[in-house]
C-alpha atoms as a PDB file:
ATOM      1  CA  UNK A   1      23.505 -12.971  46.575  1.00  0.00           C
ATOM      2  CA  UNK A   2      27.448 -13.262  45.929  1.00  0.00           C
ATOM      3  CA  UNK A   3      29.794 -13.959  42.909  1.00  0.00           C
ATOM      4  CA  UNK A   4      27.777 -12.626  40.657  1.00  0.00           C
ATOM      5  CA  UNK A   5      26.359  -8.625  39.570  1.00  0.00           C
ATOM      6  CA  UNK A   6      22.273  -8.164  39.002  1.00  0.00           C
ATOM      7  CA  UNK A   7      22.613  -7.226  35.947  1.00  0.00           C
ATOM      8  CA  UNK A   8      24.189 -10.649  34.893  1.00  0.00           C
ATOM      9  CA  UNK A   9      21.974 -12.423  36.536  1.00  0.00           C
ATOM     10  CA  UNK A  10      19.679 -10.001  34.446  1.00  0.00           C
ATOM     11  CA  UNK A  11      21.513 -11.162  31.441  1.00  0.00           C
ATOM     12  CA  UNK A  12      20.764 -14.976  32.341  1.00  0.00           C
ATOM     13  CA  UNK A  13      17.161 -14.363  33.060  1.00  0.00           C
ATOM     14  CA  UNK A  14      16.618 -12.565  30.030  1.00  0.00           C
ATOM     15  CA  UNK A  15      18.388 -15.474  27.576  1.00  0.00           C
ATOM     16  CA  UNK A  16      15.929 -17.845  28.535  1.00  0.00           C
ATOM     17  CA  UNK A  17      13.376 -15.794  26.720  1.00  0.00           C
ATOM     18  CA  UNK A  18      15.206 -17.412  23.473  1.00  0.00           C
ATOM     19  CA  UNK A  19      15.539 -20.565  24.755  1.00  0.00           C
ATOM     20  CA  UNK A  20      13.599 -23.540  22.438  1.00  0.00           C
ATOM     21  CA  UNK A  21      13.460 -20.905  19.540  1.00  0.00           C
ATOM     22  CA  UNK A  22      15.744 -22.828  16.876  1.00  0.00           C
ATOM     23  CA  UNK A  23      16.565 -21.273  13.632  1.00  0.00           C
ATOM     24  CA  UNK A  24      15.053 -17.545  14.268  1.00  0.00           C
ATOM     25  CA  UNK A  25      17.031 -14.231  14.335  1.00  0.00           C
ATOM     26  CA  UNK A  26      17.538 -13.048  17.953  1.00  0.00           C
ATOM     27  CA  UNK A  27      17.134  -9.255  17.758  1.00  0.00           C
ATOM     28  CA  UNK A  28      18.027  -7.939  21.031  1.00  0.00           C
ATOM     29  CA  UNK A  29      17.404  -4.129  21.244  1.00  0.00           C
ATOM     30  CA  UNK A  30      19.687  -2.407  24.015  1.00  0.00           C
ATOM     31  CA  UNK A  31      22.583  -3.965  26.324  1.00  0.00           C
ATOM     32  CA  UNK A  32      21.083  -6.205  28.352  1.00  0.00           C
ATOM     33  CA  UNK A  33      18.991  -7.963  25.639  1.00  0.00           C
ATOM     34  CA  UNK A  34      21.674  -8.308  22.901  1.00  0.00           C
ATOM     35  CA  UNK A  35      24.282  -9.841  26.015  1.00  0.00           C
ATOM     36  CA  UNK A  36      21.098 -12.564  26.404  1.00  0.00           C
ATOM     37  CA  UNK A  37      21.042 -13.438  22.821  1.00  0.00           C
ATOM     38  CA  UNK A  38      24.436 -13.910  22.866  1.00  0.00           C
ATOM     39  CA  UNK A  39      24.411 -16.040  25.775  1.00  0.00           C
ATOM     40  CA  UNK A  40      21.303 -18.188  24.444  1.00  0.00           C
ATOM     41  CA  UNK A  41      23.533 -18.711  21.302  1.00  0.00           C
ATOM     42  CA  UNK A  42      26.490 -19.762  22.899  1.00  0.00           C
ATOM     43  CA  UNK A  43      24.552 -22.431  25.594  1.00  0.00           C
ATOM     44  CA  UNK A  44      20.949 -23.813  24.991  1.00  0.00           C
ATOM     45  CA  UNK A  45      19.895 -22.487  21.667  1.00  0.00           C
ATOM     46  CA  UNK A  46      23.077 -22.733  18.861  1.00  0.00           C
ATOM     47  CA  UNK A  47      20.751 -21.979  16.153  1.00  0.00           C
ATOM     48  CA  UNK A  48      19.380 -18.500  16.585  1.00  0.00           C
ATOM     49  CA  UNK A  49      20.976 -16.083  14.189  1.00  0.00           C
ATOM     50  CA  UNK A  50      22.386 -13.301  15.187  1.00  0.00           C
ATOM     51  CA  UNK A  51      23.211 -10.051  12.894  1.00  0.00           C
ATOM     52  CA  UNK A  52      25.686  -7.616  13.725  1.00  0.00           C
ATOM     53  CA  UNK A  53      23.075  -4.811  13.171  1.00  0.00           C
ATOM     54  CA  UNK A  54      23.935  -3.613   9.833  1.00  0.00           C
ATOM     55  CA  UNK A  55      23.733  -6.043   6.973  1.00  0.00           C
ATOM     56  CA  UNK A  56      25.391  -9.064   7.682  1.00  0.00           C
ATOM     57  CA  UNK A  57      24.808 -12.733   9.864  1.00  0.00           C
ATOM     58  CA  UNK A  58      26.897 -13.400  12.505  1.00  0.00           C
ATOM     59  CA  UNK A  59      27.966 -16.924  13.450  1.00  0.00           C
ATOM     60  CA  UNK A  60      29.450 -15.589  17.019  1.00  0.00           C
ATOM     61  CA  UNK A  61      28.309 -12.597  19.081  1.00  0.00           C
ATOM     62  CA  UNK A  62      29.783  -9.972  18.950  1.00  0.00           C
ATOM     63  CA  UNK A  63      31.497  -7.749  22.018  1.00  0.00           C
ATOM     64  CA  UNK A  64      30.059  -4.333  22.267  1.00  0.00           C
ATOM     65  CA  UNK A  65      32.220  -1.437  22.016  1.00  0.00           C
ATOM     66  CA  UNK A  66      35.240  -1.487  20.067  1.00  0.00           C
ATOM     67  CA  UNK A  67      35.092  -4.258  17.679  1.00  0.00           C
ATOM     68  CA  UNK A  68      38.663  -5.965  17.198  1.00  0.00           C
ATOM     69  CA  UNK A  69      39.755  -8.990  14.563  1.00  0.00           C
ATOM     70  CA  UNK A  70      37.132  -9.978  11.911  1.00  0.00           C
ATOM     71  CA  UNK A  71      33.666 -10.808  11.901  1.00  0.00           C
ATOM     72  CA  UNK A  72      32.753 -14.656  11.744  1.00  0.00           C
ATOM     73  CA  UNK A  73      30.026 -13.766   8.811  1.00  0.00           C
ATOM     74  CA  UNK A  74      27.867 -16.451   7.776  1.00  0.00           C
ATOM     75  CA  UNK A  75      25.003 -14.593   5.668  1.00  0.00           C
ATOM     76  CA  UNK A  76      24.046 -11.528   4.102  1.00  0.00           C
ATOM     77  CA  UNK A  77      21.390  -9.735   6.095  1.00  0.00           C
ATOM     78  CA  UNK A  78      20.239  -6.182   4.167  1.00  0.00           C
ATOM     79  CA  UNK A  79      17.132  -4.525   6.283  1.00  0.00           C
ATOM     80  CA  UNK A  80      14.989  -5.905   3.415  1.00  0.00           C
ATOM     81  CA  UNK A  81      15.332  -9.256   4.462  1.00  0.00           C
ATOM     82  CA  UNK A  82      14.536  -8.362   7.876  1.00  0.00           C
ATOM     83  CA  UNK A  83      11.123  -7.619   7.126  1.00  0.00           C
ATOM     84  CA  UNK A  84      10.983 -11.224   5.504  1.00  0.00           C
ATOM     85  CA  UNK A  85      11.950 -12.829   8.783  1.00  0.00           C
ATOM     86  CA  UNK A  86       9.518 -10.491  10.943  1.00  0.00           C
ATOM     87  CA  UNK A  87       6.538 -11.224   9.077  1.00  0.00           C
ATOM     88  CA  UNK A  88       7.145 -15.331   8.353  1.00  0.00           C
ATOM     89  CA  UNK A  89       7.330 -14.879  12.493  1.00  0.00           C
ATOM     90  CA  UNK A  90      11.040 -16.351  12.001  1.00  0.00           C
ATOM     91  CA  UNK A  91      12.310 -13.346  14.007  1.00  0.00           C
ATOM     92  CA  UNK A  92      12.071 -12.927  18.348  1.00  0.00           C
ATOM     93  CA  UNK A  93      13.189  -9.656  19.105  1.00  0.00           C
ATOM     94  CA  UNK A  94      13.948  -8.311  23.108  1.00  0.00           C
ATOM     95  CA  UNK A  95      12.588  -4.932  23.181  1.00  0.00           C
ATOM     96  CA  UNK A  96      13.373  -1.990  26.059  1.00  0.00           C
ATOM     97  CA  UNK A  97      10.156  -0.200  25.817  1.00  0.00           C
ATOM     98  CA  UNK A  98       9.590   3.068  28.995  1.00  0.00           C
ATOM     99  CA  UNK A  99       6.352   1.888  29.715  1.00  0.00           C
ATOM    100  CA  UNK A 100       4.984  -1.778  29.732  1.00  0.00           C
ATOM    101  CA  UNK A 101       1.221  -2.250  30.673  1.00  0.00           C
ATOM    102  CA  UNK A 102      -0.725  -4.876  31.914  1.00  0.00           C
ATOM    103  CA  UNK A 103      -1.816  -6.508  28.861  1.00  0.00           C
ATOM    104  CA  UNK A 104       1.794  -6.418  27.089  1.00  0.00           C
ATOM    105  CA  UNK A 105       1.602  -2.898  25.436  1.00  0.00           C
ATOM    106  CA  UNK A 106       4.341  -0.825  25.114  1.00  0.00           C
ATOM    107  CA  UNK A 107       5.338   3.015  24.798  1.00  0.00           C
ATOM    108  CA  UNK A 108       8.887   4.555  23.806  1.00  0.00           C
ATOM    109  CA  UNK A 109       6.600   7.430  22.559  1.00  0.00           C
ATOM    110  CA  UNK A 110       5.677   9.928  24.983  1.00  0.00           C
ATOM    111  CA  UNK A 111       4.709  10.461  28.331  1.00  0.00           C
ATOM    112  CA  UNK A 112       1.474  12.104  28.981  1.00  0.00           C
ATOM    113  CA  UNK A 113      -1.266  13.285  27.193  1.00  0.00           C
ATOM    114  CA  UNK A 114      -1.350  13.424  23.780  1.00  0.00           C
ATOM    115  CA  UNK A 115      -2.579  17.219  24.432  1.00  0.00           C
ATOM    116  CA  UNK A 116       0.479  18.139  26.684  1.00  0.00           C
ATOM    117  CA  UNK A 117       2.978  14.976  26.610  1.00  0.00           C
ATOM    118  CA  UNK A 118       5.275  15.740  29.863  1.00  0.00           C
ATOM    119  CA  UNK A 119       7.820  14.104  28.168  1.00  0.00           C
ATOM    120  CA  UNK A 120       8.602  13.545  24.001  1.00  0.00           C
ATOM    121  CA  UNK A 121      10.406  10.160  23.660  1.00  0.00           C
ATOM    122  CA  UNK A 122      12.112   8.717  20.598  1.00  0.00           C
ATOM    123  CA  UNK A 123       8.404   7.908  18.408  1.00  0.00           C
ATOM    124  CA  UNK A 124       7.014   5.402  17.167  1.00  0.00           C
ATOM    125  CA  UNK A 125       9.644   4.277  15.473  1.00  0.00           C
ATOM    126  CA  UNK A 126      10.154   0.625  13.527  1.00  0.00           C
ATOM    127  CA  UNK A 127       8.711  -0.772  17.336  1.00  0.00           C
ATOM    128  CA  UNK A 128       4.561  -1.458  16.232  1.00  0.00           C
ATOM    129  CA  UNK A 129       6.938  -4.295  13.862  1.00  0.00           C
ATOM    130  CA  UNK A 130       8.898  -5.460  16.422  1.00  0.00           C
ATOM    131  CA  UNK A 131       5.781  -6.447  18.455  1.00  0.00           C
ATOM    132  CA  UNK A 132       3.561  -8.848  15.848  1.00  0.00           C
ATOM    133  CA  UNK A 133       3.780 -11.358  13.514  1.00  0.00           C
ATOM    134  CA  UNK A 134       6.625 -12.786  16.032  1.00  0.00           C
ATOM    135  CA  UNK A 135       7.653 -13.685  19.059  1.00  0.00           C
ATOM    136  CA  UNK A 136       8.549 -10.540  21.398  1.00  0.00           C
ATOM    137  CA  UNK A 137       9.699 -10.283  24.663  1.00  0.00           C
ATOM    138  CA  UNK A 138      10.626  -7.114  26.788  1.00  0.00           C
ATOM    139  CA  UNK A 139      13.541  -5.817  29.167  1.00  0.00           C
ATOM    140  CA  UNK A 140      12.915  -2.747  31.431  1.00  0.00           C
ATOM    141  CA  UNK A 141      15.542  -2.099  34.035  1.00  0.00           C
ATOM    142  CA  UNK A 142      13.862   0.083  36.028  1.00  0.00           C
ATOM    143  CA  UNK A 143      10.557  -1.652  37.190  1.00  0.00           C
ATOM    144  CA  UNK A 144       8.442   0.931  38.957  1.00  0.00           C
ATOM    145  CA  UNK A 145       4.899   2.718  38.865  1.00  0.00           C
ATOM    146  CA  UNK A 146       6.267   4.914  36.303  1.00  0.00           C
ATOM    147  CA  UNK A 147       7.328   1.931  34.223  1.00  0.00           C
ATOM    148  CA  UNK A 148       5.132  -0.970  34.600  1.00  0.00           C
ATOM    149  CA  UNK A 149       1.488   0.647  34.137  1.00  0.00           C
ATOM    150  CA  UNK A 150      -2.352   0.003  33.996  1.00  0.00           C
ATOM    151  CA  UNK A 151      -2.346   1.641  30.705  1.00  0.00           C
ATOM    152  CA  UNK A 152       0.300   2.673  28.368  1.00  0.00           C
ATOM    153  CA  UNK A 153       0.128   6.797  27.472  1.00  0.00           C
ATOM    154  CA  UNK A 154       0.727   5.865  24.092  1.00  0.00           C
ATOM    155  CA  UNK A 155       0.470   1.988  22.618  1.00  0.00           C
ATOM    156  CA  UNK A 156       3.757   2.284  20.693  1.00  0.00           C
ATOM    157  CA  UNK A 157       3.690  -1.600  20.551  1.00  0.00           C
ATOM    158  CA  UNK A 158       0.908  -4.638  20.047  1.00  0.00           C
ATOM    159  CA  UNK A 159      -0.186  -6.320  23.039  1.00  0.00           C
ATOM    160  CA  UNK A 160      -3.840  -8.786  24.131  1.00  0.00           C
ATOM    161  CA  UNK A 161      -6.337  -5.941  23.874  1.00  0.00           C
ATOM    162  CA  UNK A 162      -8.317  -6.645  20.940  1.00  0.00           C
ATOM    163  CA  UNK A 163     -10.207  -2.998  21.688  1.00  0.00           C
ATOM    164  CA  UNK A 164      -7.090  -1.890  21.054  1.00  0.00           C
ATOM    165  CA  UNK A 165      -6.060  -3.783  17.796  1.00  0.00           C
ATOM    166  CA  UNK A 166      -6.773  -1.874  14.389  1.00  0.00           C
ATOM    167  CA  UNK A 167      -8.624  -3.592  11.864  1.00  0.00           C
ATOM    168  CA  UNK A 168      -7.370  -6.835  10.751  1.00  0.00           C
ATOM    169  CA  UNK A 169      -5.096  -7.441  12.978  1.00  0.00           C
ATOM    170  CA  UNK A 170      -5.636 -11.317  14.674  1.00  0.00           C
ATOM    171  CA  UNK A 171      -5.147 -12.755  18.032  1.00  0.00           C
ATOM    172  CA  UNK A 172      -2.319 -15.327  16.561  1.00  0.00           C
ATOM    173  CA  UNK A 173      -0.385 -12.296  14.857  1.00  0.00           C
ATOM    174  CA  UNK A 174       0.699 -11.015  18.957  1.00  0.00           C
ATOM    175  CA  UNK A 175       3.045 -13.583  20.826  1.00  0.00           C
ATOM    176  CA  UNK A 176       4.557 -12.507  23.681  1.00  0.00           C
ATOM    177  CA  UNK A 177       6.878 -14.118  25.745  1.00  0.00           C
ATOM    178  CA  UNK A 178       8.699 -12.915  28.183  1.00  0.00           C
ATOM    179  CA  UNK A 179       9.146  -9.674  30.343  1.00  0.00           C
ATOM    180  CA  UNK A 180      12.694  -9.500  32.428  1.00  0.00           C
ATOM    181  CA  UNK A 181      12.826  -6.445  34.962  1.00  0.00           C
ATOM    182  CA  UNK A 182      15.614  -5.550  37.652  1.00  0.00           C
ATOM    183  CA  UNK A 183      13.111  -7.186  40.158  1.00  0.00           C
ATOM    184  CA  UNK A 184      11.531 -10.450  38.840  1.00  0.00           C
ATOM    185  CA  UNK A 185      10.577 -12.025  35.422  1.00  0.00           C
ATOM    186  CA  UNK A 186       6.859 -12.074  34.014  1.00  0.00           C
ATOM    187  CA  UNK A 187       5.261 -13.881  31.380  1.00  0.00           C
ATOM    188  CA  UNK A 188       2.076 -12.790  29.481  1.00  0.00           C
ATOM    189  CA  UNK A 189      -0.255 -16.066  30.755  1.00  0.00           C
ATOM    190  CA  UNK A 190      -2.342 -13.925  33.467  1.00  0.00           C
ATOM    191  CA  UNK A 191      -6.687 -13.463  33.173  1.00  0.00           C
ATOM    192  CA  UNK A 192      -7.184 -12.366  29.759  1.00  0.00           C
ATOM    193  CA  UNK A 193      -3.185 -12.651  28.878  1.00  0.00           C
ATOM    194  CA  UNK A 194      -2.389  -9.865  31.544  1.00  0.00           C
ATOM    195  CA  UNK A 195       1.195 -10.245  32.820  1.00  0.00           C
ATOM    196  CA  UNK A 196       1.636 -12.558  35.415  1.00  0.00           C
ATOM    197  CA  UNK A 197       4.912 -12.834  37.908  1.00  0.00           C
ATOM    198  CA  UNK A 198       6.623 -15.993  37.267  1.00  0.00           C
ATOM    199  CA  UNK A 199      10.278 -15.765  39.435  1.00  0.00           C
ATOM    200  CA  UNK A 200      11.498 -12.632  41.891  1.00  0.00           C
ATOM    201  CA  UNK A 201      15.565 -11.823  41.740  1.00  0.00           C
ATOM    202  CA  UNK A 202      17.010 -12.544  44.723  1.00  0.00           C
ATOM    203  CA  UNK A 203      17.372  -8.978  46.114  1.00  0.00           C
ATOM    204  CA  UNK A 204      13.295  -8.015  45.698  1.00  0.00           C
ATOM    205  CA  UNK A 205      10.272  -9.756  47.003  1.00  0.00           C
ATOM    206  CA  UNK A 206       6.677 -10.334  46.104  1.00  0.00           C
ATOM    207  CA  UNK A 207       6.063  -7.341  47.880  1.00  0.00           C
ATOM    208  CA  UNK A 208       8.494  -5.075  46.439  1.00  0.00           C
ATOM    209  CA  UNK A 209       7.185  -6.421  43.322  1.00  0.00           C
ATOM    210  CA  UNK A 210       3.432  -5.697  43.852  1.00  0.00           C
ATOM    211  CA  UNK A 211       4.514  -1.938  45.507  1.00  0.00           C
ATOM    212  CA  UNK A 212       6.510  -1.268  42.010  1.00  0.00           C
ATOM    213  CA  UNK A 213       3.396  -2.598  39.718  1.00  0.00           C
ATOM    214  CA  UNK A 214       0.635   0.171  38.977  1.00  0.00           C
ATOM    215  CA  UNK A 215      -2.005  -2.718  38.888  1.00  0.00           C
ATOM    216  CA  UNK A 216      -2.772  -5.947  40.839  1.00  0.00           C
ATOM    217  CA  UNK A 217      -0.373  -8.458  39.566  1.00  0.00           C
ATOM    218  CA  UNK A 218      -1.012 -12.066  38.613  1.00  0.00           C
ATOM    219  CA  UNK A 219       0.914 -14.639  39.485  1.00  0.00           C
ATOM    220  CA  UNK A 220       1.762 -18.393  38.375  1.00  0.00           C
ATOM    221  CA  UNK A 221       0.423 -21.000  40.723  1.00  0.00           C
ATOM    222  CA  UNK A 222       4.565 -21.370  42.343  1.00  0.00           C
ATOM    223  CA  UNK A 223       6.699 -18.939  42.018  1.00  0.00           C
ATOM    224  CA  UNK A 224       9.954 -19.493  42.479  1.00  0.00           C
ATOM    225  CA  UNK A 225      13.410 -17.310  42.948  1.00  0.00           C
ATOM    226  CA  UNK A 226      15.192 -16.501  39.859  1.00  0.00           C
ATOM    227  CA  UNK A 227      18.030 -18.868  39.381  1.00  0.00           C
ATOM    228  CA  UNK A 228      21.400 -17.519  40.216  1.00  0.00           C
ATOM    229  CA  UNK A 229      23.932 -17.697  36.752  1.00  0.00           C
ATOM    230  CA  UNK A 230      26.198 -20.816  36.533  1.00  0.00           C
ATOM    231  CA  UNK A 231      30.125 -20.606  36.910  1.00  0.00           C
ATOM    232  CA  UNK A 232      29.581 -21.084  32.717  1.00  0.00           C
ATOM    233  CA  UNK A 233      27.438 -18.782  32.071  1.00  0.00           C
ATOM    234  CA  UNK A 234      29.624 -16.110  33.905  1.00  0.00           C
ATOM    235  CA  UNK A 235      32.497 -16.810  31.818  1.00  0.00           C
ATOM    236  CA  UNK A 236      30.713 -16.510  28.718  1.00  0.00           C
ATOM    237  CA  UNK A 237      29.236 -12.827  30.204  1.00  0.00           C
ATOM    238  CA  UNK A 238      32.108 -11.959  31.565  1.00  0.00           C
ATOM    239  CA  UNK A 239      35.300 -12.940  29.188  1.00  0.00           C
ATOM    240  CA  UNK A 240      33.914 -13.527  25.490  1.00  0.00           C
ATOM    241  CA  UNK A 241      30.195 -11.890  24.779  1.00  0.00           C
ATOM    242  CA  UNK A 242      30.887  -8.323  27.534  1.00  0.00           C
ATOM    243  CA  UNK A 243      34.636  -8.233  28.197  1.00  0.00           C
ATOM    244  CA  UNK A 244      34.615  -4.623  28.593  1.00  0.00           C
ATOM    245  CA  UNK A 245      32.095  -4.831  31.123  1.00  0.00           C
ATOM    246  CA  UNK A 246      29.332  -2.551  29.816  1.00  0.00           C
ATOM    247  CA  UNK A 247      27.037  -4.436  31.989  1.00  0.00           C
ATOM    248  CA  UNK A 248      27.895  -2.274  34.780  1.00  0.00           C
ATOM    249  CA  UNK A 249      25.698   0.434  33.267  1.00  0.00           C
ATOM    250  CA  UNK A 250      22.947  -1.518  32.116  1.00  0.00           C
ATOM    251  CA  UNK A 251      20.572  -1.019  35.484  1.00  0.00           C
ATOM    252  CA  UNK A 252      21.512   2.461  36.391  1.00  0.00           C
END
C-alpha cells in the first residue's frame, strides 16, 4: 500500500455504498461517512442530496471544520421534511453504530446487561429511524470482537431477525447495504441475510478478518482486495471535500 492513507481508502470504500442511488438524501453520520457522500456526489452519483445538517440542501459538500465563503443552497431542508424522505425510503443514511451483529443490528446504547450495562452509551437516540423504511449502511472503524458481534447487547437499530422485529414491522421495510470497517467491506447477502465479507483492505487478510469477527463469517463466492483510490478520487478527499485533513483521526 503507498500514496494513499487507510482511512481514504476507507473513504472510497465507503462511497460506493451510495453509488446507483439517484435522487435520495445521503445522510452520512460521523467523518468517514459524510467524506463518502461527498465523494459519491462529486464522481458516480451527482444526484444524491446532501444537507448541511441543519435546515438547508446543499448542492456541494461541504468541508468539515471551519466553514469559509457561502453555502451553494439549493433547498430548504427543516427536520420535518426529513422524516418525509426517511419514510418514502428516499433517504440512505451511513451510520457508526459500537456494535454491529451478524444479522445487521446495531447498538450505540449500552454495553452489557441491561441489569448492570458496563458501559452507558449515547441511547437510543433518532438511530431505530435511521435503520428502516430506507436504505442503511454502516461504518465502524474499529472492527474487532468487541465490535462486530453474535448478538448486539442492545438492538438500537433494525436488522433480518424477524424474532426480533416488533409488531408490524415487514421484511421490505429493512434494506441494508453496506458495512465498511478498517479491515474489509461486508454486505448483508449471507444465510438468512447474515453479513457476508465481500473485499479485505489491503493491510488485513481473511484471517485477520475471521480472528476480529465474534461469529463464523460468510463470504461471497470471490472475494477480492479492496480497490486502492484513484489519483481523482484523492484530489477530491484531499483538496476540496477534507482539506483540513480530519481524516487523520477518523481510525484512531
Amino acid at each position: 500500500m503507498s500514496g494513499y492513507t487507510k482511512a481514504e481508502l476507507c473513504i472510497v470504500a465507503a462511497a460506493e455504498a451510495f453509488r446507483g442511488d439517484g435522487e435520495v438524501l445521503a445522510s452520512g453520520m460521523g467523518l468517514v461517512p459524510r467524506l463518502a457522500a461527498g465523494l459519491a456526489k462529486l464522481t458516480f452519483s451527482p444526484d444524491l442530496l446532501l444537507n448541511d445538517a441543519e435546515c438547508t440542501l446543499v448542492s456541494q459538500p461541504i468541508s468539515p471544520g471551519p466553514r469559509t465563503g457561502e453555502l451553494a443552497v439549493e433547498g430548504w431542508l427543516p427536520f420535518r421534511k426529513v422524516f418525509e424522505l426517511l419514510w418514502s425510503g428516499r433517504r440512505h443514511t451511513m451510520n457508526m453504530p459500537t456494535q454491529l451483529d451478524r444479522l445487521g443490528y446495531c447498538n450505540i446504547s449500552r454495553i452489557g446487561p441491561v441489569a448492570r450495562p458496563k458501559t452507558q452509551l449515547l441511547g437510543v437516540r433518532g438511530i431505530p429511524g435511521n435503520t428502516i423504511n430506507h436504505p442503511c449502511s454502516y461504518f465502524v472503524p474499529n472492527h474487532s470482537r468487541r465490535t462486530i458481534v453474535e448478538r448486539v447487547d442492545m438492538a438500537s437499530g433494525v436488522g433480518h431477525d424477524p424474532e426480533r422485529w416488533r409488531p408490524g414491522v415487514k421484511k421490505d421495510f429493512v434494506d441494508l447495504r453496506r458495512a465498511v470497517t478498517n479491515l474489509g467491506v461486508f454486505d448483508f447477502e449471507g444465510p438468512g441475510q447474515s453479513m457476508r465479507l465481500l473485499s479485505v483492505h489491503p493491510w488485513s487478510s481473511e484471517e485477520e478478518i475471521q480472528k476480529e469477527t465474534a461469529f463464523p463469517l460468510a463470504r461471497a463466492d470471490v472475494v477480492h482486495e479492496t480497490p486502492a483510490p484513484t489519483a481523482e478520487q484523492l484530489r477530491l478527499i484531499r483538496d476540496v471535500l477534507d482539506p483540513n485533513d480530519l481524516r487523520a483521526t477518523a481510525l484512531g
